[in-house]
Protein backbone atom coordinates (compact mmCIF):
# COMPACT_ATOMS: atom_id res chain seq x y z
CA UNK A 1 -2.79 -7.58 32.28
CA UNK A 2 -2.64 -4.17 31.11
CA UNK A 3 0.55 -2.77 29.69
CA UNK A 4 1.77 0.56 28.55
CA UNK A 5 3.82 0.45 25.58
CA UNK A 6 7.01 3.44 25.21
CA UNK A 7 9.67 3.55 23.09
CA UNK A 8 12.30 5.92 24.27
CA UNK A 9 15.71 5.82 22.13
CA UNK A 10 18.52 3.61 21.80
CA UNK A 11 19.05 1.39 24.95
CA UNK A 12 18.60 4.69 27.03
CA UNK A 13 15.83 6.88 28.62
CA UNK A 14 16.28 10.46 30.05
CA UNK A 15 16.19 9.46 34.00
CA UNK A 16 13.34 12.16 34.02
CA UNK A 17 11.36 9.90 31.39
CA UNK A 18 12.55 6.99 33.50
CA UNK A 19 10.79 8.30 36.72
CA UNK A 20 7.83 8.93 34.56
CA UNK A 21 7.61 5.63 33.54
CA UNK A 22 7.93 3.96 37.35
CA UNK A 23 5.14 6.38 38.15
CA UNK A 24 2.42 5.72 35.78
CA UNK A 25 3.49 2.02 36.86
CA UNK A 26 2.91 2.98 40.60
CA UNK A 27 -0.24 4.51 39.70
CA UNK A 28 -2.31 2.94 37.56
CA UNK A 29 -0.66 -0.81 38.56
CA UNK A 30 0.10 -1.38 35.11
CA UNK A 31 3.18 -2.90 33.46
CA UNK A 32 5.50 -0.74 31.28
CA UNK A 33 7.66 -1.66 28.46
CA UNK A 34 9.68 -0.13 26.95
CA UNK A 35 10.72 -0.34 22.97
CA UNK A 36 14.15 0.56 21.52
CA UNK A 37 14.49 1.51 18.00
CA UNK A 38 18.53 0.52 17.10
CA UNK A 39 19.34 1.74 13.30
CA UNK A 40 22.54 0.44 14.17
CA UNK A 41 21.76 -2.71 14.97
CA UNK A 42 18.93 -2.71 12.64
CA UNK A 43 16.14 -4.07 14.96
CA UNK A 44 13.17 -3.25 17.96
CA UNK A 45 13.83 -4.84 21.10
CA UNK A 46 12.76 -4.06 24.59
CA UNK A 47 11.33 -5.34 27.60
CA UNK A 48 9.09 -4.96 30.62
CA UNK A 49 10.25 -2.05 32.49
CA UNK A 50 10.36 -4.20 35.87
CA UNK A 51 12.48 -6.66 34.06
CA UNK A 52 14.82 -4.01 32.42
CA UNK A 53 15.40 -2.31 36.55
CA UNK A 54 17.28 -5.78 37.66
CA UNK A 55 20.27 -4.69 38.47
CA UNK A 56 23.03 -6.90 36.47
CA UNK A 57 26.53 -6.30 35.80
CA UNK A 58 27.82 -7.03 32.22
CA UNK A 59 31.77 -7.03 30.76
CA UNK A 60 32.92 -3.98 29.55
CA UNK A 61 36.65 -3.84 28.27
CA UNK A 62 38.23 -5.70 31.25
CA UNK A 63 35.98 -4.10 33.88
CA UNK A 64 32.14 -4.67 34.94
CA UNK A 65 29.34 -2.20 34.43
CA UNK A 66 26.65 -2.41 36.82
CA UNK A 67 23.22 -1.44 35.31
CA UNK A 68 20.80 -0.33 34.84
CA UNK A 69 23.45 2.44 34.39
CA UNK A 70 23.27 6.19 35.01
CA UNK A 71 25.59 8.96 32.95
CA UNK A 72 25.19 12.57 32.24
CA UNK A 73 20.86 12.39 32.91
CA UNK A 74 20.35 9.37 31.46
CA UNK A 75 19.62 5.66 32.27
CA UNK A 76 21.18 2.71 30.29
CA UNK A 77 19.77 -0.87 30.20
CA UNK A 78 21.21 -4.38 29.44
CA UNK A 79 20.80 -5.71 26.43
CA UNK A 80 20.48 -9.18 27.50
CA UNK A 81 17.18 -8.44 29.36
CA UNK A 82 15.75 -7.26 26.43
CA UNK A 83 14.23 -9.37 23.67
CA UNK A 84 14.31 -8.66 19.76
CA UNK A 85 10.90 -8.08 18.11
CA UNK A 86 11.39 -7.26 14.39
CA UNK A 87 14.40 -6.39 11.92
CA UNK A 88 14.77 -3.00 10.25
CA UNK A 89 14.99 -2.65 6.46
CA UNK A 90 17.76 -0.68 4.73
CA UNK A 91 15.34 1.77 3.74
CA UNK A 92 13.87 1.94 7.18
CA UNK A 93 17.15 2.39 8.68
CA UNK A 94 17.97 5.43 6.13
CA UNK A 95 14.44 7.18 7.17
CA UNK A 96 15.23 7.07 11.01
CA UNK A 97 18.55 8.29 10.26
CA UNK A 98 16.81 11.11 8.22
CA UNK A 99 14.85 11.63 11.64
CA UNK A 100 17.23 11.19 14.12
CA UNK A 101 18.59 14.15 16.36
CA UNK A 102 22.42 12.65 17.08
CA UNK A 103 25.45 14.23 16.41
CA UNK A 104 28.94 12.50 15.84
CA UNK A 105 29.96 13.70 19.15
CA UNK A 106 27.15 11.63 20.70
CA UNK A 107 28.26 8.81 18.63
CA UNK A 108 31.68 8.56 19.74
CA UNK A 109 29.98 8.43 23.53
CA UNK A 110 28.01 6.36 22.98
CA UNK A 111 29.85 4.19 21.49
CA UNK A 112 32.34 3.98 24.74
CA UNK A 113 29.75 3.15 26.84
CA UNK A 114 28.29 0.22 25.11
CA UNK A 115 30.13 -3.49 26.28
């Protein structure tokens, strides 16, 4: 089996990335999946990309969220399709803090969209 191997960031894709991905799926017949780098969580997890698309709803706050879910040009996957694959250091953590592009407004959304 050939597989392509992507790591967008946290739990999320830009939809445009997204349709990318299903594409070079479509066209070369090969199996995506997709990597998520979490400094908060402090791990890599991820899954197949055909595995990721079942649609699943998960608790929220009193209310279900259907995903994969779409908000504001981006796609949002379920956590509990995805598998963990290694654990981040402190110091790793720090460095992709260093590197990452989020503000503290996209924190506080974030954070009110994750169950």
């Amino acid at each position: 089996m050939n597989v392509l191997l992507l790591c967008p960031s946290l739990l999320k894709a830009d939809i445009r990335h997204y349709q990318d991905y299903c594409e070079i799926r479509e066209k070369y017949g090969i199996d995506v999946y997709l990597f998520f780098v979490d400094e908060v969580e402090k791990k890599v997890y991820g899954g197949l990309l055909r595995y990721l698309e079942i649609v699943s709803q998960v608790a929220n706050n009193g209310s279900l969220i259907e995903y994969p879910f779409r908000h504001k040009g981006k796609i949002y996957f379920p956590l509990h399709l995805m598998r963990d694959f290694v654990g981040l250091s402190d110091e790793e953590v720090e460095k992709l803090k260093g590197l990452s592009t989020r503000s503290d407004k996209y924190e506080k959304a974030y954070s009110g969209l994750t169950p």
